[in-house]
C-alpha atoms as a PDB file:
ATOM      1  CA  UNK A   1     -83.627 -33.202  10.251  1.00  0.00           C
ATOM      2  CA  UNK A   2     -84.162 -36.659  10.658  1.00  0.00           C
ATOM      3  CA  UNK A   3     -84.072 -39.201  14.124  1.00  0.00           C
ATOM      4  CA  UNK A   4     -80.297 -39.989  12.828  1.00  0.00           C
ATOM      5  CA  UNK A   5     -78.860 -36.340  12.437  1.00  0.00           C
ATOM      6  CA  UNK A   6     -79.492 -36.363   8.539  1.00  0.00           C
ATOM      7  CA  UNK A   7     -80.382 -33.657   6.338  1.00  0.00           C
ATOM      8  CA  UNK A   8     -82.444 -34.760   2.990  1.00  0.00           C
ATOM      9  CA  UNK A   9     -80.950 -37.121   0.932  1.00  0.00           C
ATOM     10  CA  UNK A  10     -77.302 -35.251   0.448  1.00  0.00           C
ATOM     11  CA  UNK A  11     -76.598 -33.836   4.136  1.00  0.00           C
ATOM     12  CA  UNK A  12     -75.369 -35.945   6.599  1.00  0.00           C
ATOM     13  CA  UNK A  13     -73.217 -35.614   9.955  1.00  0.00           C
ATOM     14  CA  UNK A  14     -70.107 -33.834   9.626  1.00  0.00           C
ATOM     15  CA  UNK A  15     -67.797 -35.192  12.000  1.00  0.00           C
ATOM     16  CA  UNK A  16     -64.818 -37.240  11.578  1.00  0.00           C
ATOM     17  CA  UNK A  17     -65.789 -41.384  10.989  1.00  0.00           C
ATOM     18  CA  UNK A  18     -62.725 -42.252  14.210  1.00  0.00           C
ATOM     19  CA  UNK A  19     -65.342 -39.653  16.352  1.00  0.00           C
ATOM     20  CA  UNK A  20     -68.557 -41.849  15.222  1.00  0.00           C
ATOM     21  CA  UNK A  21     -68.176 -44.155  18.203  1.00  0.00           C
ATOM     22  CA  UNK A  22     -67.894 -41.461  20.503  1.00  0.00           C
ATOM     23  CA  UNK A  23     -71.035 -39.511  19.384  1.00  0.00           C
ATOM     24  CA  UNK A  24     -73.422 -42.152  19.617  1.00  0.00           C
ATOM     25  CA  UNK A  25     -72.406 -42.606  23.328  1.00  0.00           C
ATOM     26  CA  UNK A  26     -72.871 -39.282  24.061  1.00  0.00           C
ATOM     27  CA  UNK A  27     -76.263 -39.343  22.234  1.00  0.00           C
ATOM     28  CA  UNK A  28     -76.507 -42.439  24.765  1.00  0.00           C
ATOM     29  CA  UNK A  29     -75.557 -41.011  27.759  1.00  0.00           C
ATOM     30  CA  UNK A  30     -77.734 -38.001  26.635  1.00  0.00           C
ATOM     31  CA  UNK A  31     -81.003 -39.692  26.208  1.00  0.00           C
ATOM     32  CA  UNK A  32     -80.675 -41.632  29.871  1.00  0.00           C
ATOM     33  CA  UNK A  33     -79.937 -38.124  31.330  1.00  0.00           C
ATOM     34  CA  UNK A  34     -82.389 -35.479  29.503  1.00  0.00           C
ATOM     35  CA  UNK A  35     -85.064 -36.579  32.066  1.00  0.00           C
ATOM     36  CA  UNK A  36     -83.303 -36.398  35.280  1.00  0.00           C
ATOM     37  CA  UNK A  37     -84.258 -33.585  37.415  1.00  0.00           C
ATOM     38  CA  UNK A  38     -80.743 -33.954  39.362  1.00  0.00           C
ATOM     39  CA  UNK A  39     -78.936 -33.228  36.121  1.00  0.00           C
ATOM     40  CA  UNK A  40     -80.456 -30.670  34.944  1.00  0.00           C
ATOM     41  CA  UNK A  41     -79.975 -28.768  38.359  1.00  0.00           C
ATOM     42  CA  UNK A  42     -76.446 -29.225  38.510  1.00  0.00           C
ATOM     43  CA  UNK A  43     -76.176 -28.217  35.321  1.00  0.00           C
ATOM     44  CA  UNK A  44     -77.947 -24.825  36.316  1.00  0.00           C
ATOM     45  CA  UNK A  45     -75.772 -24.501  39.229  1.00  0.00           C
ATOM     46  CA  UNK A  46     -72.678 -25.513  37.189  1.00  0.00           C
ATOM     47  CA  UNK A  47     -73.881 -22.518  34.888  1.00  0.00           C
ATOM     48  CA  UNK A  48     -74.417 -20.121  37.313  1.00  0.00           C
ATOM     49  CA  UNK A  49     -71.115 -20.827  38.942  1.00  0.00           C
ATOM     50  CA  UNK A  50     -68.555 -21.661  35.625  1.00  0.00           C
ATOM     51  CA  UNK A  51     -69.228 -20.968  33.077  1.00  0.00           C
ATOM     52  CA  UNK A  52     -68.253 -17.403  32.576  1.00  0.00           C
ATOM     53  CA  UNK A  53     -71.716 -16.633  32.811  1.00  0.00           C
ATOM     54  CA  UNK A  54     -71.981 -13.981  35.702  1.00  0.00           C
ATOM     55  CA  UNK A  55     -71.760 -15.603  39.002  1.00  0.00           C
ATOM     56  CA  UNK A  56     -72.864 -14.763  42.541  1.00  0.00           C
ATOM     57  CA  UNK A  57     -69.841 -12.598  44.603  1.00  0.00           C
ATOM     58  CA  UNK A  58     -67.353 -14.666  46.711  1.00  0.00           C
ATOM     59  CA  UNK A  59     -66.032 -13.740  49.927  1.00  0.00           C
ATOM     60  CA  UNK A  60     -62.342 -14.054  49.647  1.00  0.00           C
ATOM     61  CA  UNK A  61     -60.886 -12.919  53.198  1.00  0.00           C
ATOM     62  CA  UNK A  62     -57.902 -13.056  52.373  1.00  0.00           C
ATOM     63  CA  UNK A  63     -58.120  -9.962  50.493  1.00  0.00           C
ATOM     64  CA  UNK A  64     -60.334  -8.340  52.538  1.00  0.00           C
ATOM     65  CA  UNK A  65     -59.406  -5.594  54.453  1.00  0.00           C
ATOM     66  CA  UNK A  66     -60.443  -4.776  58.123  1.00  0.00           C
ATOM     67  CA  UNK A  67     -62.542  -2.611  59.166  1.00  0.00           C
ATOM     68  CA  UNK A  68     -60.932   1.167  59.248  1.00  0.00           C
ATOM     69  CA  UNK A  69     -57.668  -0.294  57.406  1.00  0.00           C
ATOM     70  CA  UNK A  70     -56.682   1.494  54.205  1.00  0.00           C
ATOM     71  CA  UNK A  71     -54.703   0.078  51.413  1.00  0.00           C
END
């Protein structure tokens, strides 16, 4: 694949032309961020915590009974 996204000759990008603007400001935004430590360890936290990966347990008191209480 080529610096551009191209494959060969005949493949190209396939995403609508009204999107192009869009991608290359993400490709942008990308290639200021792919080197910043702080990024990349939110984006580990924000993985750890939600991303339906699985995730440490919360405390939720509110539905936590007291000790000796039955439901």
């Amino acid at each position: 694949m080529s610096v551009n996204g191209y494959y060969g000759s005949y493949g190209g990008i396939f995403i609508p032309e009204i999107l192009f603007p869009a991608f290359h400001e993400l490709k942008e935004k990308f290639a200021e961020i792919q080197n910043d430590p702080v990024f990349w360890q939110d984006y580990q936290h924000n993985l750890a915590n939600f991303s339906g990966r699985p995730t440490p347990l919360t405390y939720a008191a509110g539905l936590t009974l007291g000790k000796g209480e039955l439901l």
